[in-house]
C-alpha atoms as a PDB file:
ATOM      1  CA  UNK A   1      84.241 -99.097 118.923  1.00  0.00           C
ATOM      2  CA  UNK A   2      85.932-102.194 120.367  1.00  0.00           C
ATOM      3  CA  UNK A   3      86.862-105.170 118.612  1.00  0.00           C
ATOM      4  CA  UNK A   4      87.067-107.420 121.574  1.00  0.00           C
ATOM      5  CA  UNK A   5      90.414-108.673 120.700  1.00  0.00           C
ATOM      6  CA  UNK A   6      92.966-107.203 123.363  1.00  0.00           C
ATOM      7  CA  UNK A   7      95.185-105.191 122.008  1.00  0.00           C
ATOM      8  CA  UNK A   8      93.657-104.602 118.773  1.00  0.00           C
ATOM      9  CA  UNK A   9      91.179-101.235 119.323  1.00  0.00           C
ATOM     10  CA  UNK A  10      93.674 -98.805 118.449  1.00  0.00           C
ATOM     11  CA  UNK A  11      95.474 -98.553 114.812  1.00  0.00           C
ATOM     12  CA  UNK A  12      99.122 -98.317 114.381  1.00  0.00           C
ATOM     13  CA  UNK A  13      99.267 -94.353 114.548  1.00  0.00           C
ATOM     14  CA  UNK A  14      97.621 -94.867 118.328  1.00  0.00           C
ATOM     15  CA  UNK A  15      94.066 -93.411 117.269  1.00  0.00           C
ATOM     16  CA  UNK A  16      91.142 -95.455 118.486  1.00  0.00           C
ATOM     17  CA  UNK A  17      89.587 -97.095 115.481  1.00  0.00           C
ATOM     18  CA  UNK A  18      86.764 -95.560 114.282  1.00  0.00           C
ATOM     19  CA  UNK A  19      86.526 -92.524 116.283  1.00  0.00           C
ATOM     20  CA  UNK A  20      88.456 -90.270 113.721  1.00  0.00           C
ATOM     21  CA  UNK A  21      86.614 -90.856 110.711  1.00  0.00           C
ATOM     22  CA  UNK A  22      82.945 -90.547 113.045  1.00  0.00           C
ATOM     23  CA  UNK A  23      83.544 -87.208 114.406  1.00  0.00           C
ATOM     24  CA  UNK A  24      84.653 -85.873 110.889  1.00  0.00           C
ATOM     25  CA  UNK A  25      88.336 -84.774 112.565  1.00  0.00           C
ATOM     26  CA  UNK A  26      90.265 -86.586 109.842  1.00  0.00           C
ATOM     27  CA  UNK A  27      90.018 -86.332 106.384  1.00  0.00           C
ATOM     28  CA  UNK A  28      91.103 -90.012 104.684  1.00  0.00           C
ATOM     29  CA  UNK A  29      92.578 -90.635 101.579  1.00  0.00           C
ATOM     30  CA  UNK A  30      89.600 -91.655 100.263  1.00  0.00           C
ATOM     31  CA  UNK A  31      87.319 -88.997 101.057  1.00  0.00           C
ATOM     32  CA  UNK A  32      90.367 -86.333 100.080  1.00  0.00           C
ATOM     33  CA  UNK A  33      89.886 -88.219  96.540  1.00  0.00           C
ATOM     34  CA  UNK A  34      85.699 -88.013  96.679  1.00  0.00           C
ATOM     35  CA  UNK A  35      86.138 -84.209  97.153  1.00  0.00           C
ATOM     36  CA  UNK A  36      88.763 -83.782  94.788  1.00  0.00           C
ATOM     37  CA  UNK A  37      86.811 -85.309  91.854  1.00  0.00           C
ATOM     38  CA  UNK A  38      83.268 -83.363  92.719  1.00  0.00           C
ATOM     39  CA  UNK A  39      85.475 -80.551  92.666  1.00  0.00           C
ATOM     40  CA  UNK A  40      86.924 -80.614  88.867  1.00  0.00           C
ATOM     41  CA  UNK A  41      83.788 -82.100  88.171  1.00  0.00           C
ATOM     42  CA  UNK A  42      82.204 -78.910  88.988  1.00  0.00           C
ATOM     43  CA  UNK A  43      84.854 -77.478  87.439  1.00  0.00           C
ATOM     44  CA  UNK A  44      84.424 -78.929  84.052  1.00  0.00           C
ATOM     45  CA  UNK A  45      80.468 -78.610  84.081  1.00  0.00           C
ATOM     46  CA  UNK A  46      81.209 -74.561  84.447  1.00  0.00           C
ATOM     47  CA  UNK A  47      83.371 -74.760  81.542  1.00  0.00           C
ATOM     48  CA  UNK A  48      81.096 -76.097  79.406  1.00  0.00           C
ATOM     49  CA  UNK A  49      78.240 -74.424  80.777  1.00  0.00           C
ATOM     50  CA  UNK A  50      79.238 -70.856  80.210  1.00  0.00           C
ATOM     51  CA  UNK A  51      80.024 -70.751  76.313  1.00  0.00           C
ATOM     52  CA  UNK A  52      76.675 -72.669  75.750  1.00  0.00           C
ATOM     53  CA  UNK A  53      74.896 -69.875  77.985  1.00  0.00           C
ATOM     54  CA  UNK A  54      76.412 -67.508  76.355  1.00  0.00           C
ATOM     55  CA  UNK A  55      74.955 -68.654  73.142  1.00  0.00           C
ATOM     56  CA  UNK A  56      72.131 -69.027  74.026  1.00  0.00           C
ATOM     57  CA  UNK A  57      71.658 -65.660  75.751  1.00  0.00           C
ATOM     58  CA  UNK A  58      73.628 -63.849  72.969  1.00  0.00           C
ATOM     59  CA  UNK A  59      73.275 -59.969  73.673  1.00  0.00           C
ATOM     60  CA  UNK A  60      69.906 -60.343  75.069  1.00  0.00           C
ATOM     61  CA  UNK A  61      71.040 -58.347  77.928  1.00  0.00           C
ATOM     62  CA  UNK A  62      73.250 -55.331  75.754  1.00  0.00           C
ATOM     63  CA  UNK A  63      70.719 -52.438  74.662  1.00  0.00           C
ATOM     64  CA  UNK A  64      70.655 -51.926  71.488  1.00  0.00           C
ATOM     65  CA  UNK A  65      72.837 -49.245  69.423  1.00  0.00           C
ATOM     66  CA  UNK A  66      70.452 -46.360  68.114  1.00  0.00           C
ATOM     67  CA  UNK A  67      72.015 -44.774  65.010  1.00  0.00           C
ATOM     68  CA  UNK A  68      71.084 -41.156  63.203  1.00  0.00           C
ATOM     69  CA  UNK A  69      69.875 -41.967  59.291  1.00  0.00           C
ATOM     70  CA  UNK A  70      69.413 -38.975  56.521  1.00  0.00           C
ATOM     71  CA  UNK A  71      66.074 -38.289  55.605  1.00  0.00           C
ATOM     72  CA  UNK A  72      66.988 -35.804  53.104  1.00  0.00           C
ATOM     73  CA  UNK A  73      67.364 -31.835  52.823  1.00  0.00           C
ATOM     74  CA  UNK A  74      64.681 -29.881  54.730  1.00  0.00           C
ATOM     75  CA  UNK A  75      63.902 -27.870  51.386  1.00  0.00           C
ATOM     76  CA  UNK A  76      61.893 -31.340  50.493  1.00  0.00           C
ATOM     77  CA  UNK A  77      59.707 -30.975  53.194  1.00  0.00           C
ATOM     78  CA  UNK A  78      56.646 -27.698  52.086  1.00  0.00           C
ATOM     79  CA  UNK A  79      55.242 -26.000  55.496  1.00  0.00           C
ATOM     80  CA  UNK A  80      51.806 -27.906  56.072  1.00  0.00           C
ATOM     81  CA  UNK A  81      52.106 -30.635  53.700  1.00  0.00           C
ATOM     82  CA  UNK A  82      53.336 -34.013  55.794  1.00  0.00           C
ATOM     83  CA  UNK A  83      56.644 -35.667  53.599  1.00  0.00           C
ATOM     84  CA  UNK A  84      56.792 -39.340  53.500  1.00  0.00           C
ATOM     85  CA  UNK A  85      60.328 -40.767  53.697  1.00  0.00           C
ATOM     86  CA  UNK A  86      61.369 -44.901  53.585  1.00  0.00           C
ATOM     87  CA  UNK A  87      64.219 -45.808  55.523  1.00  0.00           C
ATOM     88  CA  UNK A  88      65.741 -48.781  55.700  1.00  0.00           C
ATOM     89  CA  UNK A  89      68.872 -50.039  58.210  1.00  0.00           C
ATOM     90  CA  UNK A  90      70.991 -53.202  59.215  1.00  0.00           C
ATOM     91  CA  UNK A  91      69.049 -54.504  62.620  1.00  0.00           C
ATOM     92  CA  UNK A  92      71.193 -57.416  64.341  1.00  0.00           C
ATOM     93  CA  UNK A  93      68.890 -59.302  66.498  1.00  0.00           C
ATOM     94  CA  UNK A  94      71.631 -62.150  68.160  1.00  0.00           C
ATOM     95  CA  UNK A  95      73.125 -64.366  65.822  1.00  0.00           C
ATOM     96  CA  UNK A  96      70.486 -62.713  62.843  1.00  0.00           C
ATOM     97  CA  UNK A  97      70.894 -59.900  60.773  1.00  0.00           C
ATOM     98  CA  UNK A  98      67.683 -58.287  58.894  1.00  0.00           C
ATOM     99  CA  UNK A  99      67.392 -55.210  57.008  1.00  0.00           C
ATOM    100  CA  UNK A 100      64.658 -53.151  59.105  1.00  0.00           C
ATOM    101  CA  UNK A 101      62.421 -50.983  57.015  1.00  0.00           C
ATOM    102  CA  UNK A 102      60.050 -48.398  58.116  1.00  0.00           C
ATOM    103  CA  UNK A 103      58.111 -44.988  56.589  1.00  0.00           C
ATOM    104  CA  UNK A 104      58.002 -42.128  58.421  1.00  0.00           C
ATOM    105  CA  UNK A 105      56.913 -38.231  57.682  1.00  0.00           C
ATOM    106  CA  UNK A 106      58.500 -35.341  58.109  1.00  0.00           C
ATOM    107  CA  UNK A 107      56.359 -32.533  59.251  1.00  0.00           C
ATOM    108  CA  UNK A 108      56.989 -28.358  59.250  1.00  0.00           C
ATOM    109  CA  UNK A 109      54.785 -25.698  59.710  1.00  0.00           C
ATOM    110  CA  UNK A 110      57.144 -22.781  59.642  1.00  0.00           C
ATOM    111  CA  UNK A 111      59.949 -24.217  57.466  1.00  0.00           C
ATOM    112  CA  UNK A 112      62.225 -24.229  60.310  1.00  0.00           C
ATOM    113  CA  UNK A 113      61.100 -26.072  63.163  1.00  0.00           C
ATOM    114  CA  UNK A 114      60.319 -29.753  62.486  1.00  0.00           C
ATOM    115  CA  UNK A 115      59.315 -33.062  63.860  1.00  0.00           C
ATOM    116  CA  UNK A 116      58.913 -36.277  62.348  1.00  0.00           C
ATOM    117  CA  UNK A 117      56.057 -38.846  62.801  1.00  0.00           C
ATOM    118  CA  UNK A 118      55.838 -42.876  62.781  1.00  0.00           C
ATOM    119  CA  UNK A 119      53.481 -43.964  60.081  1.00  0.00           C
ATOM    120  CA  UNK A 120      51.886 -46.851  62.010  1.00  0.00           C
ATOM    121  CA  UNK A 121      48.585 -45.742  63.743  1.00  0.00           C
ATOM    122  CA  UNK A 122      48.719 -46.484  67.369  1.00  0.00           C
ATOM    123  CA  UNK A 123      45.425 -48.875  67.158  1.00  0.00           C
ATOM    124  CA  UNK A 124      46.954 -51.717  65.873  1.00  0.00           C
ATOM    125  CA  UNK A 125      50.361 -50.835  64.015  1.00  0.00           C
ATOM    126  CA  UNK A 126      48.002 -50.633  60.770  1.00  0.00           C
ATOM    127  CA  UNK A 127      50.568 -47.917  58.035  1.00  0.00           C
ATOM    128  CA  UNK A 128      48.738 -44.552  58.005  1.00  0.00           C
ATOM    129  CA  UNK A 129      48.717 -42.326  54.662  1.00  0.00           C
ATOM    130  CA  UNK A 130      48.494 -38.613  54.223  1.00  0.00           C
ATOM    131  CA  UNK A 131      45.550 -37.547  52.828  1.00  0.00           C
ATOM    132  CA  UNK A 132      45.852 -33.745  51.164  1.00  0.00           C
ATOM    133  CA  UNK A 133      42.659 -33.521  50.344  1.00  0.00           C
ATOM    134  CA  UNK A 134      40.826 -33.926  53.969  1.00  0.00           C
ATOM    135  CA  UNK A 135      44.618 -32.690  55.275  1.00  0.00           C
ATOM    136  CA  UNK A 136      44.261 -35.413  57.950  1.00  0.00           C
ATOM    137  CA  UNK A 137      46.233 -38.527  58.353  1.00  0.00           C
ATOM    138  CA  UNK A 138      43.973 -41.358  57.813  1.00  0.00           C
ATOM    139  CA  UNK A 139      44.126 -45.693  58.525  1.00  0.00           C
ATOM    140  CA  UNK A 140      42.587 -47.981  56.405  1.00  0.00           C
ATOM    141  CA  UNK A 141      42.075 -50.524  59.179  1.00  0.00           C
ATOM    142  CA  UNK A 142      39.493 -48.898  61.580  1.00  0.00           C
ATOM    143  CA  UNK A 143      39.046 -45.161  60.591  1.00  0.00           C
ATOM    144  CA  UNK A 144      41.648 -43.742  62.513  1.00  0.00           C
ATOM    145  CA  UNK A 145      42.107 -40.011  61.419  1.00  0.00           C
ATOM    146  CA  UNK A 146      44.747 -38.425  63.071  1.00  0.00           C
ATOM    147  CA  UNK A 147      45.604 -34.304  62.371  1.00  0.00           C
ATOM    148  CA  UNK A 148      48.686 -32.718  60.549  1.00  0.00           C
ATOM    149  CA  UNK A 149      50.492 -32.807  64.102  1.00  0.00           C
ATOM    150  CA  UNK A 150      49.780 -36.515  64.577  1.00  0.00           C
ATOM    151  CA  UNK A 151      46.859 -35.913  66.781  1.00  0.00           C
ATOM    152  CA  UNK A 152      44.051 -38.184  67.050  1.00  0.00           C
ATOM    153  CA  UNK A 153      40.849 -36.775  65.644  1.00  0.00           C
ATOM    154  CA  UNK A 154      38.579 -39.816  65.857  1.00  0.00           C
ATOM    155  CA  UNK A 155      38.045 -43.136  65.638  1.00  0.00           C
ATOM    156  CA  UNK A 156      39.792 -46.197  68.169  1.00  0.00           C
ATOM    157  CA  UNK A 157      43.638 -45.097  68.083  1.00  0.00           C
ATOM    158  CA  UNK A 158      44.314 -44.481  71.716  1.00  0.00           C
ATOM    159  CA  UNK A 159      47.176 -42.471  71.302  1.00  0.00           C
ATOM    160  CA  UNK A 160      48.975 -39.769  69.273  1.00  0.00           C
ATOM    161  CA  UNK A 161      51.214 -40.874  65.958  1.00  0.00           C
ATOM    162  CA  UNK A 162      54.420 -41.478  67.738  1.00  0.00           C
ATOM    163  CA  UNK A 163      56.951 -38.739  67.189  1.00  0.00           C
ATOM    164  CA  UNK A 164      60.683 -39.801  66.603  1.00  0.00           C
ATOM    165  CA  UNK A 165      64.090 -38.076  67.471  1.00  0.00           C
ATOM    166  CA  UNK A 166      65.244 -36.006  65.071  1.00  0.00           C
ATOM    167  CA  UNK A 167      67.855 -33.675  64.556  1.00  0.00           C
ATOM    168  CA  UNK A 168      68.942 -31.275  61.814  1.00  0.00           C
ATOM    169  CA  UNK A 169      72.173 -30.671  60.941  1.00  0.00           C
ATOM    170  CA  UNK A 170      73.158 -28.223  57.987  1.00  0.00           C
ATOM    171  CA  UNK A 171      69.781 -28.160  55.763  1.00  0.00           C
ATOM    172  CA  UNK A 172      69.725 -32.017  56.318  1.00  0.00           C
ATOM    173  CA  UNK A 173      67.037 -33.597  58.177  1.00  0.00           C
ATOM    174  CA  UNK A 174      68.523 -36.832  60.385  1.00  0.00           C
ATOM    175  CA  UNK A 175      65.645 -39.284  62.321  1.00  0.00           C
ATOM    176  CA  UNK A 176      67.194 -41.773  65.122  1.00  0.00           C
ATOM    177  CA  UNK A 177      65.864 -45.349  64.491  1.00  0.00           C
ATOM    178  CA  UNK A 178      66.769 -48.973  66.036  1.00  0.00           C
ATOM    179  CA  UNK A 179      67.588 -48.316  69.493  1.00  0.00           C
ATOM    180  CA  UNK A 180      65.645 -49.538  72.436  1.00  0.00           C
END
């Protein structure tokens, strides 16, 4: 780039004017400065922008704790005859803390070997009862009947009652609830 004035196309240092700052080869001052400010701009957008994420995200992404709760002692629950047990437990869900309840039978045929069965019928979540009578687990909603096992015996339910971890421990019957 001339400036058609003799003497005048190169600056002090000796560099011809212009050049420099066209090929990129020299950072100046004032694009130094340009860079420096995107950069703690950047910087200060992060730092905001990870606290807010992570409360907004809370512990979306940390499975949840499953914890053992007592049913009772195993001499409540007769050989045959389906026991129905309400348990209740501190769910944190994020920020919100509920108190999770939930029925559930316990289930022996032999007195010693047991297994414990959600009450919700696997139709549409509708709360199953026990039914000595008929000895069948029946819904209210759409005629489910399900068998002593948890079995479906007729009617829509597309699946067995859903049986849930247990353990036993002693003569004390323990059911795992709130993981996932």
């Amino acid at each position: 780039m001339s400036t058609g004035i003799p003497g005048m196309d190169k600056r002090r240092d000796g560099m011809p004017i212009g050049e420099p700052e066209e090929a990129g080869l020299l950072v100046t001052r004032r694009r130094f400065l340009s860079y420096l400010s995107g950069l703690l701009t950047a910087g200060i957008a992060a730092a905001l922008a990870l606290p807010l994420i992570r409360f907004y995200v809370g512990n979306a992404f940390r499975a949840k704790q499953a914890r053992w709760l007592k049913l009772g002692p195993t001499s409540d629950v007769q050989p045959g005859q389906p026991r129905l047990f309400r348990i209740s437990y501190a769910d944190q869900d994020g920020w919100r803390q509920t108190i999770a309840r939930q029925d559930v039978y316990a289930v022996t045929m032999d007195g010693k070997d047991f297994f414990v069965l959600s009450n919700l019928c696997t139709h549409l979540g509708c709360p199953v009862r026990w039914d000595s009578k008929a000895q069948r687990f029946l819904c209210p909603c759409h005629g489910g009947v399900f068998s002593v096992d948890g079995t479906v015996q007729k009617g829509p339910p597309p699946r067995p009652l859903i049986r849930m971890a247990h353990k036993v421990e002693g003569n004390t019957l323990y059911v795992q609830a709130g993981g996932s």
